[in-house]
C-alpha atoms as a PDB file:
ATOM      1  CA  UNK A   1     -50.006 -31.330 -19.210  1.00  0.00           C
ATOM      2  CA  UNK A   2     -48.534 -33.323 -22.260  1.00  0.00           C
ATOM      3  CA  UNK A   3     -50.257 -36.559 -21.380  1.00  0.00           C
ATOM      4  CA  UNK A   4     -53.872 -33.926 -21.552  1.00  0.00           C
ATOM      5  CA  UNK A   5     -52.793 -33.032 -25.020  1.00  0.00           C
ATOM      6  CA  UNK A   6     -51.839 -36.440 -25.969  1.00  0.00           C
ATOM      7  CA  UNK A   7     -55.118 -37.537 -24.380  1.00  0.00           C
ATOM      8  CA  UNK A   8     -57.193 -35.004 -26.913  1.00  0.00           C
ATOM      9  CA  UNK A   9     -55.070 -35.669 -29.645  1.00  0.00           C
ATOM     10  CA  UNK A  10     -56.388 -39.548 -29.370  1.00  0.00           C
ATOM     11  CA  UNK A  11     -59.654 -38.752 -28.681  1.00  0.00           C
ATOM     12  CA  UNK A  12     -59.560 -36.661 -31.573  1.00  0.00           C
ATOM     13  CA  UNK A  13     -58.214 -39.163 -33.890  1.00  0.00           C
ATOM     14  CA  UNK A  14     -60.103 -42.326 -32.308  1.00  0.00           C
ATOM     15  CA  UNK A  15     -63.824 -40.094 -33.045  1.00  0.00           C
ATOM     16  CA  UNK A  16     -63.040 -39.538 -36.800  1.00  0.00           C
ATOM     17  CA  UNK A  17     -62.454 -35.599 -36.180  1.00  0.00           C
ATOM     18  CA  UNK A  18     -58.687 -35.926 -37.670  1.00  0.00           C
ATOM     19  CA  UNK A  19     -56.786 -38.537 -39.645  1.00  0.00           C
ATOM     20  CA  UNK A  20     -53.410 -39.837 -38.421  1.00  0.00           C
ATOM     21  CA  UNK A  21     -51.367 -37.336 -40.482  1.00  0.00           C
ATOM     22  CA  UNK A  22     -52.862 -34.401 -39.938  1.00  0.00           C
ATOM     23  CA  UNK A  23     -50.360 -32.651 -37.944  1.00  0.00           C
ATOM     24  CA  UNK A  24     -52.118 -30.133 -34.762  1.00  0.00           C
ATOM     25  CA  UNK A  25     -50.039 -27.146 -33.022  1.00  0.00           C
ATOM     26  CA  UNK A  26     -50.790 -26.411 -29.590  1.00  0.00           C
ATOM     27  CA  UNK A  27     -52.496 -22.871 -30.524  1.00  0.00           C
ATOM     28  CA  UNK A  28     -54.155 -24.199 -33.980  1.00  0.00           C
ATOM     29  CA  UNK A  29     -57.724 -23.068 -34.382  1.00  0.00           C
ATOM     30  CA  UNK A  30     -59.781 -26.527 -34.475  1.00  0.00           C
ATOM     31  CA  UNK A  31     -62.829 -25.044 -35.935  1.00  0.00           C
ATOM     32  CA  UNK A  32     -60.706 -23.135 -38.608  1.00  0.00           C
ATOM     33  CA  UNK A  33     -58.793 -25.651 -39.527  1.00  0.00           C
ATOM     34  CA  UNK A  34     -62.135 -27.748 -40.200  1.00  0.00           C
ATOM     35  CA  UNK A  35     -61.208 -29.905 -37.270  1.00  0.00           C
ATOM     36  CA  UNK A  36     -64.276 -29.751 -35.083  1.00  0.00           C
ATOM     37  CA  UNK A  37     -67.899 -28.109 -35.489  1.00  0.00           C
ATOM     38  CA  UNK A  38     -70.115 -26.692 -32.893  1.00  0.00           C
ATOM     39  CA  UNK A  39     -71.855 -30.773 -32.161  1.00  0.00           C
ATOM     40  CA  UNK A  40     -67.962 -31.651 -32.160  1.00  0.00           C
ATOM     41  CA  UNK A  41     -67.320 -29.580 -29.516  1.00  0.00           C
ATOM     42  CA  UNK A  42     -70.211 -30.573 -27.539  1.00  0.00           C
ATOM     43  CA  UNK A  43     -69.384 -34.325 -27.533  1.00  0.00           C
ATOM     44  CA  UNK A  44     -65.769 -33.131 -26.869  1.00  0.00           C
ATOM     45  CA  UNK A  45     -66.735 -31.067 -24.076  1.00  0.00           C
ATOM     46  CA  UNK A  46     -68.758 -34.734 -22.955  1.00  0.00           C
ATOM     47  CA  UNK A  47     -65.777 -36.586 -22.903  1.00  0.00           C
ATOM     48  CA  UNK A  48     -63.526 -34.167 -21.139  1.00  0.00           C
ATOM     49  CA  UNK A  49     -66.382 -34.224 -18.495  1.00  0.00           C
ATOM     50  CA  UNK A  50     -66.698 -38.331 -18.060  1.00  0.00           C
ATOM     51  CA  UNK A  51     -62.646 -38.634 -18.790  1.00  0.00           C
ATOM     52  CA  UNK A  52     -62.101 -35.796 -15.912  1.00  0.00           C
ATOM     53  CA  UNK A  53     -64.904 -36.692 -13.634  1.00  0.00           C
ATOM     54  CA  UNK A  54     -64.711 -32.628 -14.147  1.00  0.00           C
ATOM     55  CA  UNK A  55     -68.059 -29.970 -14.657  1.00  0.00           C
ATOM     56  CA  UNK A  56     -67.782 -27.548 -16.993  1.00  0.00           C
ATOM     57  CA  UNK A  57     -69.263 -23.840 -15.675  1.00  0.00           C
ATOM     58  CA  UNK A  58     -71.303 -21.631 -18.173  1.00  0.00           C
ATOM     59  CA  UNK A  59     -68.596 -19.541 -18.435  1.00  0.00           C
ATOM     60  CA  UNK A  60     -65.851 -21.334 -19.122  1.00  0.00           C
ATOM     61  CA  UNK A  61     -67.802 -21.983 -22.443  1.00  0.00           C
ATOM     62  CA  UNK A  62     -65.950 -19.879 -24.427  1.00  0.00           C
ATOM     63  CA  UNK A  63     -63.275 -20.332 -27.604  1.00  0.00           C
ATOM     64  CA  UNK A  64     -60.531 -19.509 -25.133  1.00  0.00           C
ATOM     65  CA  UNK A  65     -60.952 -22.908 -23.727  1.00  0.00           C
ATOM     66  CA  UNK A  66     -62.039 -24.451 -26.834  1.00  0.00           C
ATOM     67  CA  UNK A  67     -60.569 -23.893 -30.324  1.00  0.00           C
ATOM     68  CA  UNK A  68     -57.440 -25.307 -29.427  1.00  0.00           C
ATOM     69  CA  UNK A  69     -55.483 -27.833 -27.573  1.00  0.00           C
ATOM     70  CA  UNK A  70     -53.894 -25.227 -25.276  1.00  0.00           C
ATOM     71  CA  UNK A  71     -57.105 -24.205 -24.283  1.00  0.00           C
ATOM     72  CA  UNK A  72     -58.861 -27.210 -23.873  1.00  0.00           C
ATOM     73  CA  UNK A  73     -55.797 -28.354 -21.535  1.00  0.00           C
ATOM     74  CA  UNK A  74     -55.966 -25.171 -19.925  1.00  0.00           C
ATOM     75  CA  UNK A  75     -59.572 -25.930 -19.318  1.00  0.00           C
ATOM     76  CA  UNK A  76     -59.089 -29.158 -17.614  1.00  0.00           C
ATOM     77  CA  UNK A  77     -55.952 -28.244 -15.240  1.00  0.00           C
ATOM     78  CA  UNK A  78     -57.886 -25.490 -14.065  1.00  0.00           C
ATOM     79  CA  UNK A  79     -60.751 -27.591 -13.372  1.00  0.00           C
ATOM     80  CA  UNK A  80     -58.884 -30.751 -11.681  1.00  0.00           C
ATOM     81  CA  UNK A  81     -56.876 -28.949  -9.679  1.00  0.00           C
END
């Protein structure tokens, strides 16, 4: 699961979301934090679908899966598996 986080993290950085210093917990809001906005989280939610080869159901949209790293790795090791 670290290598998921690590993958985000890079994405996150390599996209111009977050600088190279700004430090992330796994549980840290990214829309509070001013990380991501709601078209940030759609192209997110593209790249964990072509990086994944994964679909992403209706209602799985949700902040649970989606303001944070845990959740967003949540997300995708329920949906590889």
């Amino acid at each position: 699961m670290e290598h998921i986080k690590n993958d985000i993290l890079d994405y996150l950085k390599n996209s111009s979301f977050m600088d190279s210093t700004t430090r992330l917990n796994d549980n840290d809001s990214l829309t509070q934090n001013g990380i991501m906005d709601s078209i940030g989280i759609l192209e997110l939610m593209d790249y964990i679908c072509e990086k994944y080869s994964i679909e992403i159901p209706e209602d799985m949209l949700t902040p649970e899966y989606f303001d944070s790293l845990q959740g967003i790795t949540d997300l995708i090791v329920k949906l590889t598996k």
